[in-house]
N, C-alpha and C. Protein backbone atom coordinates (compact mmCIF):
# COMPACT_ATOMS: atom_id res chain seq x y z
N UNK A 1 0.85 -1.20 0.00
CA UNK A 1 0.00 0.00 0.00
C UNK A 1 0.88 1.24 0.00
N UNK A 2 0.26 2.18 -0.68
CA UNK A 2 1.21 3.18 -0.48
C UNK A 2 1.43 4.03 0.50
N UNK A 3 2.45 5.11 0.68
CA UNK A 3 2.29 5.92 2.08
C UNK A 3 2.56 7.45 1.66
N UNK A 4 2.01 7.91 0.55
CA UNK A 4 1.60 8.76 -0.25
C UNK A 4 1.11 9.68 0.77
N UNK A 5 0.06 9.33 1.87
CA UNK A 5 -0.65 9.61 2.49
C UNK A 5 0.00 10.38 3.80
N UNK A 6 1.07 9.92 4.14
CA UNK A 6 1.92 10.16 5.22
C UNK A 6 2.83 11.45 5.50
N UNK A 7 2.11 12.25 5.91
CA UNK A 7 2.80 13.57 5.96
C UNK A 7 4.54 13.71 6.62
N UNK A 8 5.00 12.64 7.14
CA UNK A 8 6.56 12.89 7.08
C UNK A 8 6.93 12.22 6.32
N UNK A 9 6.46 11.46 5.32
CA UNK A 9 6.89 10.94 4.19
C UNK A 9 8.16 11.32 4.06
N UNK A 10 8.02 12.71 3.49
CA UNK A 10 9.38 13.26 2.77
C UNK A 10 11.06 13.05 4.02
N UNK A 11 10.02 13.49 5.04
CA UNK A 11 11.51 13.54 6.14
C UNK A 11 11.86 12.07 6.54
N UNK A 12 11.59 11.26 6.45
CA UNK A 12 11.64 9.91 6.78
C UNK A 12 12.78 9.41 5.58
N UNK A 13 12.20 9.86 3.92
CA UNK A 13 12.87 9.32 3.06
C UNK A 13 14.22 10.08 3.01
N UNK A 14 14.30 11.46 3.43
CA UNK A 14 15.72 12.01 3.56
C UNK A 14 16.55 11.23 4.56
N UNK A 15 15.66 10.76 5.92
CA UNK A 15 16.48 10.41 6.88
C UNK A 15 17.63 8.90 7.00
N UNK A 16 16.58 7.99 5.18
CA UNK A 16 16.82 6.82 5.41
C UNK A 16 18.62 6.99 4.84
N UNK A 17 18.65 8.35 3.65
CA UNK A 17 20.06 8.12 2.91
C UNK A 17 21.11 8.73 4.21
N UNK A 18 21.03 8.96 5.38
CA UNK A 18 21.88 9.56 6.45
C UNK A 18 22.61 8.54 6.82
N UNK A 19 23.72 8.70 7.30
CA UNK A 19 24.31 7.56 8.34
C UNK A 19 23.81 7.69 9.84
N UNK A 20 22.96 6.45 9.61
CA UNK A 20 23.23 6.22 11.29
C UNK A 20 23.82 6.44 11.90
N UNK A 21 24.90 5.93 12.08
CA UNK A 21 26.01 6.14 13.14
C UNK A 21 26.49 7.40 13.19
N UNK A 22 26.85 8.27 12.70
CA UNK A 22 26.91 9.25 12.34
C UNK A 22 25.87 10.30 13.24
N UNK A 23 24.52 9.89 12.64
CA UNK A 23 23.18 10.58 13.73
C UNK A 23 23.65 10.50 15.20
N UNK A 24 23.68 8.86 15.26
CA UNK A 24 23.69 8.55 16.59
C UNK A 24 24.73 9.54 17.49
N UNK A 25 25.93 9.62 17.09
CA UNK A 25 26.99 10.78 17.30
C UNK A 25 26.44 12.10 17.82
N UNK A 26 25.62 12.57 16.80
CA UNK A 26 25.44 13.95 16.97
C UNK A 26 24.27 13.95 18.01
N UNK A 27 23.67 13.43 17.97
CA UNK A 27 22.41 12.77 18.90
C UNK A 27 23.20 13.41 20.36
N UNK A 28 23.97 12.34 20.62
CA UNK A 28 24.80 12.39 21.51
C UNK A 28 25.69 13.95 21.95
N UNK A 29 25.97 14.13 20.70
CA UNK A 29 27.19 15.58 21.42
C UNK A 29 25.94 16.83 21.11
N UNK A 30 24.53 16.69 21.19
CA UNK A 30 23.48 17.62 21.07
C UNK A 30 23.11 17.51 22.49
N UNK A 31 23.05 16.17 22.84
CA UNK A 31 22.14 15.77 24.31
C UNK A 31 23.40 16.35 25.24
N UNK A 32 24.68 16.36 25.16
CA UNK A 32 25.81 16.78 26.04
C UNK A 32 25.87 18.12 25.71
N UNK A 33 25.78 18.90 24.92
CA UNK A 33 25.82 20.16 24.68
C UNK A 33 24.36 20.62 25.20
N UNK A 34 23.21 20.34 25.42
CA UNK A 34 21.94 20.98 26.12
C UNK A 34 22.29 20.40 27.82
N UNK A 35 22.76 19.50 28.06
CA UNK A 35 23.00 19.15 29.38
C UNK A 35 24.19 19.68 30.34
N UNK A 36 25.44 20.40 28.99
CA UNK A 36 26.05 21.54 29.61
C UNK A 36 25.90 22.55 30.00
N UNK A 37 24.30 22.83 28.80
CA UNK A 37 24.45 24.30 29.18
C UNK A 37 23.54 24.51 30.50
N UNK A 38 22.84 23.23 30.40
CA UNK A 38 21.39 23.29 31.82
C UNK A 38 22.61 23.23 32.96
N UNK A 39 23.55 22.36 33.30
CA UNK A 39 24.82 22.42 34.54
C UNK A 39 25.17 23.77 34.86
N UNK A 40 25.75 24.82 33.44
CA UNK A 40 26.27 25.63 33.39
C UNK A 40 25.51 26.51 33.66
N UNK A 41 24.60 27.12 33.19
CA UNK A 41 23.51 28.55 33.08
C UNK A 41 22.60 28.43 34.28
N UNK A 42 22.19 27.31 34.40
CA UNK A 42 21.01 27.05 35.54
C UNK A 42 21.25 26.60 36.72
N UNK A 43 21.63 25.38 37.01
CA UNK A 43 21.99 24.45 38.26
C UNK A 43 23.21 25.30 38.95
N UNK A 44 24.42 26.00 38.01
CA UNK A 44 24.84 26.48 39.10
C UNK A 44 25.18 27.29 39.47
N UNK A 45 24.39 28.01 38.63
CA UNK A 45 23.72 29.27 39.63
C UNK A 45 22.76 30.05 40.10
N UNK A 46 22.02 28.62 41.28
CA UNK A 46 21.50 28.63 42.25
C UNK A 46 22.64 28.79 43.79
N UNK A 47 21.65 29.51 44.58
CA UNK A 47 22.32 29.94 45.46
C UNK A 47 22.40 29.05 46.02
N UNK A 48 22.09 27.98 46.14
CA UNK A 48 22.82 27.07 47.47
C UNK A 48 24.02 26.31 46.69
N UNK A 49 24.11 25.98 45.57
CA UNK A 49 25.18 25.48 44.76
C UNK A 49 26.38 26.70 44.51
N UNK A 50 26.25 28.23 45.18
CA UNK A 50 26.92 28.87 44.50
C UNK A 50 27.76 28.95 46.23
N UNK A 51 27.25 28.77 47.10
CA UNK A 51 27.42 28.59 48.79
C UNK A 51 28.30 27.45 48.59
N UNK A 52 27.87 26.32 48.32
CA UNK A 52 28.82 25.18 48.45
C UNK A 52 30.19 25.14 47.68
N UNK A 53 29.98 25.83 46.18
CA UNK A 53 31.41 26.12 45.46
C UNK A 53 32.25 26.78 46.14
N UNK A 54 31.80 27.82 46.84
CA UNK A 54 32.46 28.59 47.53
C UNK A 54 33.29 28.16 48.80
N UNK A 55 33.11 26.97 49.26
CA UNK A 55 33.12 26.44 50.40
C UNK A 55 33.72 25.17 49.93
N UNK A 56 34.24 25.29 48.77
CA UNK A 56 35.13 23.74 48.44
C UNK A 56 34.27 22.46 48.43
N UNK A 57 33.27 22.51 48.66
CA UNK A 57 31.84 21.03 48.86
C UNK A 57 31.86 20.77 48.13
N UNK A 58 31.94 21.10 46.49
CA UNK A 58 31.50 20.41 45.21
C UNK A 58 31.43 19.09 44.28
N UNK A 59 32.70 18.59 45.17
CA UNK A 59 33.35 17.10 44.68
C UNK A 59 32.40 16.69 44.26
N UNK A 60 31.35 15.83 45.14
CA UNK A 60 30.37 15.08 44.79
C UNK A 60 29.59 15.32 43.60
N UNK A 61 28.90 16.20 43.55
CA UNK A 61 28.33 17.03 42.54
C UNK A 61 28.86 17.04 41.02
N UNK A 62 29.89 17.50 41.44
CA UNK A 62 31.07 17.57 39.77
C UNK A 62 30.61 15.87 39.52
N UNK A 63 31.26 15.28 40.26
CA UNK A 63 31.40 13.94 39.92
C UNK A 63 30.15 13.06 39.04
N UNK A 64 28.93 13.08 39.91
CA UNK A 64 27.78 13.28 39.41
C UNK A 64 27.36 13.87 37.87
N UNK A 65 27.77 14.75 37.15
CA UNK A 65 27.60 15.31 36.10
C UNK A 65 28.61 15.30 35.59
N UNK A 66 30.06 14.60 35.67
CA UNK A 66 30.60 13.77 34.62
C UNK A 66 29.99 12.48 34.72
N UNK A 67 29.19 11.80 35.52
CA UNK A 67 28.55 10.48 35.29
C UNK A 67 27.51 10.85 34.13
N UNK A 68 26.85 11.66 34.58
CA UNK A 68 25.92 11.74 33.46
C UNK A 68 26.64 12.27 32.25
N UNK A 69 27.42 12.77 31.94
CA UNK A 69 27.90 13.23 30.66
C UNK A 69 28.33 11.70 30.01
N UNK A 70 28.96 11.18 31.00
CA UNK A 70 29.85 9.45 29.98
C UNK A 70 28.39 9.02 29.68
N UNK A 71 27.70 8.62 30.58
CA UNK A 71 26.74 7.93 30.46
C UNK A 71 25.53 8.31 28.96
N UNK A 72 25.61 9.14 28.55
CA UNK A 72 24.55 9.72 27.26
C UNK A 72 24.44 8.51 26.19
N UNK A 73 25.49 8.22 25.70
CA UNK A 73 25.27 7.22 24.62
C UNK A 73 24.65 5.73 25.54
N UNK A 74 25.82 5.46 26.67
CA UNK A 74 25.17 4.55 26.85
C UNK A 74 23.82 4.24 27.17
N UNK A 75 22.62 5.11 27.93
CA UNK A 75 21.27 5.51 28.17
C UNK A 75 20.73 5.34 26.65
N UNK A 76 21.58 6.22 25.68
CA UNK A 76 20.56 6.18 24.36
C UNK A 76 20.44 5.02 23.88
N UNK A 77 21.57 3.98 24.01
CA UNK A 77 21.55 2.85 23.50
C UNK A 77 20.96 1.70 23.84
N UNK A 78 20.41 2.16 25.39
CA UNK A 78 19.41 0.83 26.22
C UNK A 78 18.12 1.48 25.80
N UNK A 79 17.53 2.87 25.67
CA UNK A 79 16.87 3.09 25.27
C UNK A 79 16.10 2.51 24.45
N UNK A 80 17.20 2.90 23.53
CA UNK A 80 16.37 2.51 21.93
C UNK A 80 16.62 0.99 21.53
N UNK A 81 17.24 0.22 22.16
CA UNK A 81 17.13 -0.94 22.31
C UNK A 81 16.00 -1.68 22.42
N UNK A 82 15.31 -1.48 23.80
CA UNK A 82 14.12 -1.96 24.73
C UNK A 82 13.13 -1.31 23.91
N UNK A 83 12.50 -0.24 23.27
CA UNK A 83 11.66 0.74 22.38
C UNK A 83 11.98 0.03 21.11
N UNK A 84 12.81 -0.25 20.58
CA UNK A 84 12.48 -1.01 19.08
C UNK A 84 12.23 -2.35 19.39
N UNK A 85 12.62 -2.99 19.92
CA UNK A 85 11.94 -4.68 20.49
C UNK A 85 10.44 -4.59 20.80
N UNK A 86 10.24 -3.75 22.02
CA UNK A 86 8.63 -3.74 22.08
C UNK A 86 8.10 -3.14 20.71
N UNK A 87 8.66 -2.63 19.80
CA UNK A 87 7.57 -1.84 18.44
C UNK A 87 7.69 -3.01 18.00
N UNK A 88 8.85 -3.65 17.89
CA UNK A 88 9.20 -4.94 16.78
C UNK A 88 8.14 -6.10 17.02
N UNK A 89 8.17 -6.14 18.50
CA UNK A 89 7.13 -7.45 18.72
C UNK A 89 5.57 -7.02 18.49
N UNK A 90 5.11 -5.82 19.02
CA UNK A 90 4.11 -5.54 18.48
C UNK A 90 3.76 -5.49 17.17
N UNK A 91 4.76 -4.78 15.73
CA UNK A 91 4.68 -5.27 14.43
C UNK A 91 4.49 -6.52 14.11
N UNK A 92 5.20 -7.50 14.60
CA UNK A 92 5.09 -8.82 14.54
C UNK A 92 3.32 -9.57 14.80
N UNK A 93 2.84 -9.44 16.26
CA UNK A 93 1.58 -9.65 16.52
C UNK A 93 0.54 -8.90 15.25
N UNK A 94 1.25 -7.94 14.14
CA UNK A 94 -0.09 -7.76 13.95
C UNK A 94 -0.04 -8.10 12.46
N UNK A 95 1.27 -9.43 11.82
CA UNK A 95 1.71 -10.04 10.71
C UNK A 95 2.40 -8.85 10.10
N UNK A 96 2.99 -7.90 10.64
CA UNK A 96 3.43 -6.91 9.77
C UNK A 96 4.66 -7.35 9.99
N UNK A 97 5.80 -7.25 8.57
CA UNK A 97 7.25 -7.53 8.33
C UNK A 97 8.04 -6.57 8.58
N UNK A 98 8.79 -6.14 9.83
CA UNK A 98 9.56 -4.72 9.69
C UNK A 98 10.54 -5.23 10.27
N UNK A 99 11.83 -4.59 9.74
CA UNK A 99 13.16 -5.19 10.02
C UNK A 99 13.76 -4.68 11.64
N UNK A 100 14.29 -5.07 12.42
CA UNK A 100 14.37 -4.95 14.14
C UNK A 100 15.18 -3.61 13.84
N UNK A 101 16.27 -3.52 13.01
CA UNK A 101 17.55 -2.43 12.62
C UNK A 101 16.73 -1.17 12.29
N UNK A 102 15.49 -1.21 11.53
CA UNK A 102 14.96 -0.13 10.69
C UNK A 102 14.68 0.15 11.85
N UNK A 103 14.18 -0.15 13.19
CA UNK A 103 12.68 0.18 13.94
C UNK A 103 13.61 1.25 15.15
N UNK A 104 14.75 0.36 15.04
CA UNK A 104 15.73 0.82 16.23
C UNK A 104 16.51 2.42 15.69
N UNK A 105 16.05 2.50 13.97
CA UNK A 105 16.95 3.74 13.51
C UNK A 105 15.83 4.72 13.65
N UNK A 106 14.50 3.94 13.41
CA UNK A 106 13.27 5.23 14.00
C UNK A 106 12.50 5.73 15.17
N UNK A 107 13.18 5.02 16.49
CA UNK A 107 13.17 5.54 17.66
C UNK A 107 14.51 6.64 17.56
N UNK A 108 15.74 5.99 17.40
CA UNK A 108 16.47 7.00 17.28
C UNK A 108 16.21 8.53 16.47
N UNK A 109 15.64 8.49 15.26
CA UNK A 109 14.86 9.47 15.05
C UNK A 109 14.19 10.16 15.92
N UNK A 110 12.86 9.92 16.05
CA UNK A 110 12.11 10.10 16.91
C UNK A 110 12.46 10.85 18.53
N UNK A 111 13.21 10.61 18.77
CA UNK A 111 14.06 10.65 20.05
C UNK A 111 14.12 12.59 20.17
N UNK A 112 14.53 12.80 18.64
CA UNK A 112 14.79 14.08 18.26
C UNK A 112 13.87 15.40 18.73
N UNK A 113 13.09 14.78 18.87
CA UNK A 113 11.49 15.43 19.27
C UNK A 113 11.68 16.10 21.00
N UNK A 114 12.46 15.44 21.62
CA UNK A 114 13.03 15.69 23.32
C UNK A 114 13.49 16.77 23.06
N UNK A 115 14.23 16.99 21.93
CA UNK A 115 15.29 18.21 21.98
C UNK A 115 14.38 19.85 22.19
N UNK A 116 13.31 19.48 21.69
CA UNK A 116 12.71 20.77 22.03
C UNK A 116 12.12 21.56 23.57
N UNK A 117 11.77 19.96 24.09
CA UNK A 117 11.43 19.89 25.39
C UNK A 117 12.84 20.76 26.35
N UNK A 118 13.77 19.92 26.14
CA UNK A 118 14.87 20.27 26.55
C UNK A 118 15.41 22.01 26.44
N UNK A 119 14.94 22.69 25.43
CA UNK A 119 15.17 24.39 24.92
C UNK A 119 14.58 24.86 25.74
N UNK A 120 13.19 24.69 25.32
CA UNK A 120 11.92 25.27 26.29
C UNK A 120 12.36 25.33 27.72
N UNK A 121 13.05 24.34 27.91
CA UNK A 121 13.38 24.32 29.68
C UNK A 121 14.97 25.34 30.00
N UNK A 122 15.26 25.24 28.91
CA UNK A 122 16.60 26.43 29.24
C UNK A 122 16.11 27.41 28.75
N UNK A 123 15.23 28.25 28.10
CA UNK A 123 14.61 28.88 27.87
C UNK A 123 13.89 29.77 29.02
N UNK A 124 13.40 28.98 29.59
CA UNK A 124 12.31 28.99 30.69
C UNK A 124 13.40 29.67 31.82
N UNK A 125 14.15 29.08 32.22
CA UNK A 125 14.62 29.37 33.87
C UNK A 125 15.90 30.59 33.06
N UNK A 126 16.31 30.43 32.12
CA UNK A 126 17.29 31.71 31.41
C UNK A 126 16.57 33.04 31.62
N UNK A 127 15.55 33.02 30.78
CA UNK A 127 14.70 34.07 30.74
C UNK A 127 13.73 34.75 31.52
N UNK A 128 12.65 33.90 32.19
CA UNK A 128 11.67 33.82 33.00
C UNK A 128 11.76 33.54 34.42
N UNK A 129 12.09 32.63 34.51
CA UNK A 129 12.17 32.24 35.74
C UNK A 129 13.93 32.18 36.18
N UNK A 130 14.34 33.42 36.29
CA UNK A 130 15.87 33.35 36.52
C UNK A 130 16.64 32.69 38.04
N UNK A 131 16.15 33.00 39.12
CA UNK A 131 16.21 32.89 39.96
C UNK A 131 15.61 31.69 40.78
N UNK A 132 15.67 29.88 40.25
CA UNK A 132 14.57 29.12 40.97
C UNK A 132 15.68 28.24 42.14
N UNK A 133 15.16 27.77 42.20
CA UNK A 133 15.59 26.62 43.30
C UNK A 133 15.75 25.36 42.67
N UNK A 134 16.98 24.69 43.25
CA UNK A 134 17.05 23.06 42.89
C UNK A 134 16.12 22.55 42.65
N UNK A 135 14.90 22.70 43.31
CA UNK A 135 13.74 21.49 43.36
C UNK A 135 12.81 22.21 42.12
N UNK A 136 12.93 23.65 41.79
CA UNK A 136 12.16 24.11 40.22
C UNK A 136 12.69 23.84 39.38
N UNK A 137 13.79 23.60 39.04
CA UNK A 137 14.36 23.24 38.03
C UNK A 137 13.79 21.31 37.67
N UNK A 138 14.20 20.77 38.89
CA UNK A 138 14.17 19.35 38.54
C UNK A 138 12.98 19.28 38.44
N UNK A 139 11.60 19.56 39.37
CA UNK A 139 10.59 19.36 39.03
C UNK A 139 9.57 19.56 37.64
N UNK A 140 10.17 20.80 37.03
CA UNK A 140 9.31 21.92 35.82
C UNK A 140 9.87 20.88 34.66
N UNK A 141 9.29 20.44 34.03
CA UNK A 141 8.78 19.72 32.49
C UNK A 141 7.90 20.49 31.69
N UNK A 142 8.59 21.00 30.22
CA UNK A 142 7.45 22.25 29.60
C UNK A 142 6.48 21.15 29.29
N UNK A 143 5.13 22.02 29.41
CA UNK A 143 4.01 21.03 28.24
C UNK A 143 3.15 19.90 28.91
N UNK A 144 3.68 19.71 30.29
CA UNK A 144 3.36 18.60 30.87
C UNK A 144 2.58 18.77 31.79
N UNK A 145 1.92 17.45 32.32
CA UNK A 145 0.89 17.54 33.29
C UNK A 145 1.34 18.24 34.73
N UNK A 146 2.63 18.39 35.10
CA UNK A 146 3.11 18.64 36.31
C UNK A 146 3.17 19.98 36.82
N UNK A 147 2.91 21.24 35.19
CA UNK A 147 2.47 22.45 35.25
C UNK A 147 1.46 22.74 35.81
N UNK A 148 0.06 21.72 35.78
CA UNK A 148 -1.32 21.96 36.11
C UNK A 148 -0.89 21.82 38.12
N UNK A 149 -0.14 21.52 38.45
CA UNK A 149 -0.10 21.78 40.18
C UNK A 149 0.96 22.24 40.61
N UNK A 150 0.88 22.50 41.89
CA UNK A 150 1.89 23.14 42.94
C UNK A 150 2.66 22.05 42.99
N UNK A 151 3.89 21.36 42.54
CA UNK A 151 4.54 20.58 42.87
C UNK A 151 4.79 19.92 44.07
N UNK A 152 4.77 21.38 44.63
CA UNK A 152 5.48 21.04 46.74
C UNK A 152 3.50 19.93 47.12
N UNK A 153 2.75 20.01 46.52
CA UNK A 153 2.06 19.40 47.04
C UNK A 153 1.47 18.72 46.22
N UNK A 154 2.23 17.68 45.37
CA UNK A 154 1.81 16.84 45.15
C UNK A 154 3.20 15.70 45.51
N UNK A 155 2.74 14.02 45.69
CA UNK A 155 3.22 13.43 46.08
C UNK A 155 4.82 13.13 45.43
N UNK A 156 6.03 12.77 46.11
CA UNK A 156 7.20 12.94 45.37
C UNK A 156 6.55 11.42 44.21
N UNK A 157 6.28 10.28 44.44
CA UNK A 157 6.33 9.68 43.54
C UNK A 157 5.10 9.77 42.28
N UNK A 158 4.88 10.76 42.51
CA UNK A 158 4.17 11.09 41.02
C UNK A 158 4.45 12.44 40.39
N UNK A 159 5.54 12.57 40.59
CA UNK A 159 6.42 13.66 39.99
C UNK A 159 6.79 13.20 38.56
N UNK A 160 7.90 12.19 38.51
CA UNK A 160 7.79 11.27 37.12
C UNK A 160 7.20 11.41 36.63
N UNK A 161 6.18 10.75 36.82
CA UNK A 161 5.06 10.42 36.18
C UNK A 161 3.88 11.60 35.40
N UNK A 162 4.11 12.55 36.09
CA UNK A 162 3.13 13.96 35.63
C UNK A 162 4.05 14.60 34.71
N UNK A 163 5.54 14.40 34.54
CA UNK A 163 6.61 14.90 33.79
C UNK A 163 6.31 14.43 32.83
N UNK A 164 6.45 12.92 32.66
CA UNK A 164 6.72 11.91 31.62
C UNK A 164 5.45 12.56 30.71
N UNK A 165 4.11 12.60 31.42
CA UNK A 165 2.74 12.80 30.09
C UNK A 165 3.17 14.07 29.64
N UNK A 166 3.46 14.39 28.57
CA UNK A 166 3.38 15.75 28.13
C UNK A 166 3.16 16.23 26.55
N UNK A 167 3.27 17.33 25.94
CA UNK A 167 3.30 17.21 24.44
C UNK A 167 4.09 16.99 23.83
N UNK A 168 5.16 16.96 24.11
CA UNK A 168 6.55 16.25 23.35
C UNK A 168 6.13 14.54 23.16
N UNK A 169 5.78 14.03 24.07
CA UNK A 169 5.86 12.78 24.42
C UNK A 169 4.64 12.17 23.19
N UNK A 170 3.23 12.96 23.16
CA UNK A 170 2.72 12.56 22.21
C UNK A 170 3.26 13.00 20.85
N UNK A 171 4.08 13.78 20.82
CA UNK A 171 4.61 14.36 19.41
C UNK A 171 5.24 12.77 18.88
N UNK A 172 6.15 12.12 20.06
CA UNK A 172 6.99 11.33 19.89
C UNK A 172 6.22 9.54 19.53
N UNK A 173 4.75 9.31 20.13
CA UNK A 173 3.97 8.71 19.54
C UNK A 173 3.85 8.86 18.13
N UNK A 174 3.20 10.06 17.47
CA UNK A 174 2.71 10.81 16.17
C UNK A 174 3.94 9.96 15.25
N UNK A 175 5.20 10.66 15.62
CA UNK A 175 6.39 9.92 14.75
C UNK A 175 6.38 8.62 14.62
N UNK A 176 6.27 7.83 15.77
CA UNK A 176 6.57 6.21 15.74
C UNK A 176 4.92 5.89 14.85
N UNK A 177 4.34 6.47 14.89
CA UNK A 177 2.88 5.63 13.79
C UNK A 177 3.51 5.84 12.55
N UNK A 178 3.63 6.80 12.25
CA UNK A 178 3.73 7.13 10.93
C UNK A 178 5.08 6.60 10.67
N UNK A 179 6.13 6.60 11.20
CA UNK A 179 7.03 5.92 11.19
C UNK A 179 6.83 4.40 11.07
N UNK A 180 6.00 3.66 11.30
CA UNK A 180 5.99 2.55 10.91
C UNK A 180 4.88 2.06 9.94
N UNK A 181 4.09 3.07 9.66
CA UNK A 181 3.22 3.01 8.18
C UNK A 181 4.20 3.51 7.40
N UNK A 182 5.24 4.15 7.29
CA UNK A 182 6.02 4.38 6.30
C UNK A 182 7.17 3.16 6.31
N UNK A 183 7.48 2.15 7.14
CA UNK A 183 8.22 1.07 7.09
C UNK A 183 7.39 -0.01 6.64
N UNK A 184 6.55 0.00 7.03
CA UNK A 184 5.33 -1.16 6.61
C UNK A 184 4.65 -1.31 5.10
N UNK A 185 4.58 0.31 5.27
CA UNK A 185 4.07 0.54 4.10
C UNK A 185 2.21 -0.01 3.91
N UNK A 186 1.90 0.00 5.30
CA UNK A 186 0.30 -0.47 5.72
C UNK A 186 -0.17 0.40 5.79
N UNK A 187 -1.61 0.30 6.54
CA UNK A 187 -2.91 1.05 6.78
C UNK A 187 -2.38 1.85 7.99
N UNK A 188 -2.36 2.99 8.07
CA UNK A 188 -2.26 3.90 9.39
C UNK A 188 -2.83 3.46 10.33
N UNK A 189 -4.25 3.20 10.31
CA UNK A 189 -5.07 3.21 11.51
C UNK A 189 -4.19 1.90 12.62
N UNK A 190 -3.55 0.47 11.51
CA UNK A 190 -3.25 -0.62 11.75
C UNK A 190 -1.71 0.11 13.03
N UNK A 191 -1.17 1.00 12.17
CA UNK A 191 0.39 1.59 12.36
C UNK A 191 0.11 2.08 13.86
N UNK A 192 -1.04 2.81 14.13
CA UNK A 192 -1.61 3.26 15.50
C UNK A 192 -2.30 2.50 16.62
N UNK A 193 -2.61 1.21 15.65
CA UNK A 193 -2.86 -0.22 16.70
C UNK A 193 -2.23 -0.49 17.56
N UNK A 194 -1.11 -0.63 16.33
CA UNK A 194 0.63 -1.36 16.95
C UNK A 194 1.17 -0.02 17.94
N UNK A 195 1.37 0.72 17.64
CA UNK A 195 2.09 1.63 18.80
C UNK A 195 1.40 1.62 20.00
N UNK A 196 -0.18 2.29 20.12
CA UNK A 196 -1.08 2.24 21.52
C UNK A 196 -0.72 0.51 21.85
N UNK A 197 -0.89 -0.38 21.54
CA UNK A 197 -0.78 -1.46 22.18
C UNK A 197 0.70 -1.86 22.29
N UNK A 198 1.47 -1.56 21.84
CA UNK A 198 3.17 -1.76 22.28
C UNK A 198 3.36 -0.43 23.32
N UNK A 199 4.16 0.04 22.37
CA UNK A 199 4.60 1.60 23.35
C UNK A 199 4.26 1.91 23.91
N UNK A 200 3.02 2.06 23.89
CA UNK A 200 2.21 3.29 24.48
C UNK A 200 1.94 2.50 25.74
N UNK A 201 1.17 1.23 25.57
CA UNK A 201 0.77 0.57 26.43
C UNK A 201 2.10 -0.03 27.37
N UNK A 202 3.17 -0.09 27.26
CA UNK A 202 4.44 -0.46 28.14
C UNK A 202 4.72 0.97 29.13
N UNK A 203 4.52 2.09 28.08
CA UNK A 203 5.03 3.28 28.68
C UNK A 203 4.08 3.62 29.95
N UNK A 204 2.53 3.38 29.74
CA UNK A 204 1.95 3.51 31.12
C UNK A 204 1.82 2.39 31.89
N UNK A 205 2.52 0.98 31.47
CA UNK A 205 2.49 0.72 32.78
C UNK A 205 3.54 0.52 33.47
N UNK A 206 4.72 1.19 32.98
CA UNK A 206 6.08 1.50 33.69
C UNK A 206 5.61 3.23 34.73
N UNK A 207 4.79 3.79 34.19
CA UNK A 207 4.22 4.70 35.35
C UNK A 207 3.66 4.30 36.26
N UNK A 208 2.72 3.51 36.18
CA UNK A 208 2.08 2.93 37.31
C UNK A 208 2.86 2.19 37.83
N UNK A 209 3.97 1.19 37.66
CA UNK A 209 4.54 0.45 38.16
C UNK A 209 5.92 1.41 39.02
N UNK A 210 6.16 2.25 38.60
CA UNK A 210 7.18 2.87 39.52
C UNK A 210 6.30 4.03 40.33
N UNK A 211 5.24 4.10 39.97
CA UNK A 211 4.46 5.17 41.39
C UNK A 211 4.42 3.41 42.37
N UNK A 212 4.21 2.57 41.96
CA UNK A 212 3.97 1.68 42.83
C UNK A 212 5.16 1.44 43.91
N UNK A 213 6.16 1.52 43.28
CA UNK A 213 7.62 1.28 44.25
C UNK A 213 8.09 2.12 44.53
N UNK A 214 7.92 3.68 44.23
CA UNK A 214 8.70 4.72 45.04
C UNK A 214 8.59 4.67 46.14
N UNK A 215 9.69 5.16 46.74
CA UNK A 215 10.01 5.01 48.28
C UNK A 215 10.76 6.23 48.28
């Protein structure tokens, strides 16, 4: 069937002549370059982080955010690992033929869609909100359910979870359908089967399942 129909058509077919690996790279020194500048511009300089520099305390901290800096590829790579297996097996349940490699290069795609989330939020505390606290920064997710309350009073383990729902996140659904009616080359509606019942359906019940065990 054709996918004529598929409004990223075009960006999908540019994306297939790219190198992967290559993406994956820049992926990477994009996610370390927005996570420098959130360390740098925001986190530290808050006043209780600007008290402790001052006071030689920092070790820990530094240390901490070179973990997360090594760690980027490796996160992207369990990521999109575990996210193309569940699309893959769900393609599978519904007789559709899609190759495990293709599925794993269109989460990685897809992925791309965070990056905006990520602006908006240096955006936000740069401009607007100059002055917040450790706990505004970590708590505030643009777009997301966690805007609609007072944070300080709602429960810590459904913090995640009110982060995680947001409009990026369905943006990032939108891609994986059409992304796999354009691999399939099937019926959309079928392409939106497979995602709500894979993805979608893993992704909420890894919410419910970790509001269940926070401690």
């Amino acid at each position: 069937m054709s996918t004529s129909g598929n409004p990223l058509k075009g960006v999908f077919d540019e994306f297939t002549a790219i190198d992967k690996r290559l993406f994956f790279v820049y992926l990477c020194l994009i996610t370390f370059l927005l996570l420098y500048i959130k360390k740098s511009f925001i986190e530290s300089q808050i006043a209780a982080f600007e008290i402790l520099e001052q006071r030689g305390e920092m070790g820990f901290y530094h240390l901490l955010n070179a973990l997360q800096y090594f760690s980027i590829p490796i996160v992207y790579l369990y990521k999109f690992t575990v996210i193309a297996f569940i699309l893959w097996v769900g393609c599978f349940m519904f007789g559709y033929k899609v190759f495990y490699s293709r599925l794993w290069a269109l989460v990685m795609f897809a992925e791309c869609i965070f990056f905006g989330a990520e602006l908006l939020k240096i955006g936000w505390f740069v401009y607007i909100e100059t002055d917040p606290e450790i706990w505004d920064v970590r708590a505030f997710y643009p777009l997301s359910l966690i805007n609609l309350f007072d944070f300080r009073e709602v429960p810590d383990a459904w913090h995640y979870p009110l982060k995680a729902i947001n409009v990026f996140e369905l943006f990032y659904w939108v891609i994986l359908v059409y992304g796999i009616q354009y691999l399939s080359r099937k019926r959309f509606d079928i392409s939106l089967y497979i995602v709500l019942t894979s993805y979608v359906f893993w992704f909420f019940l890894w919410l419910i399942f970790f509001v269940l065990i926070y401690k």
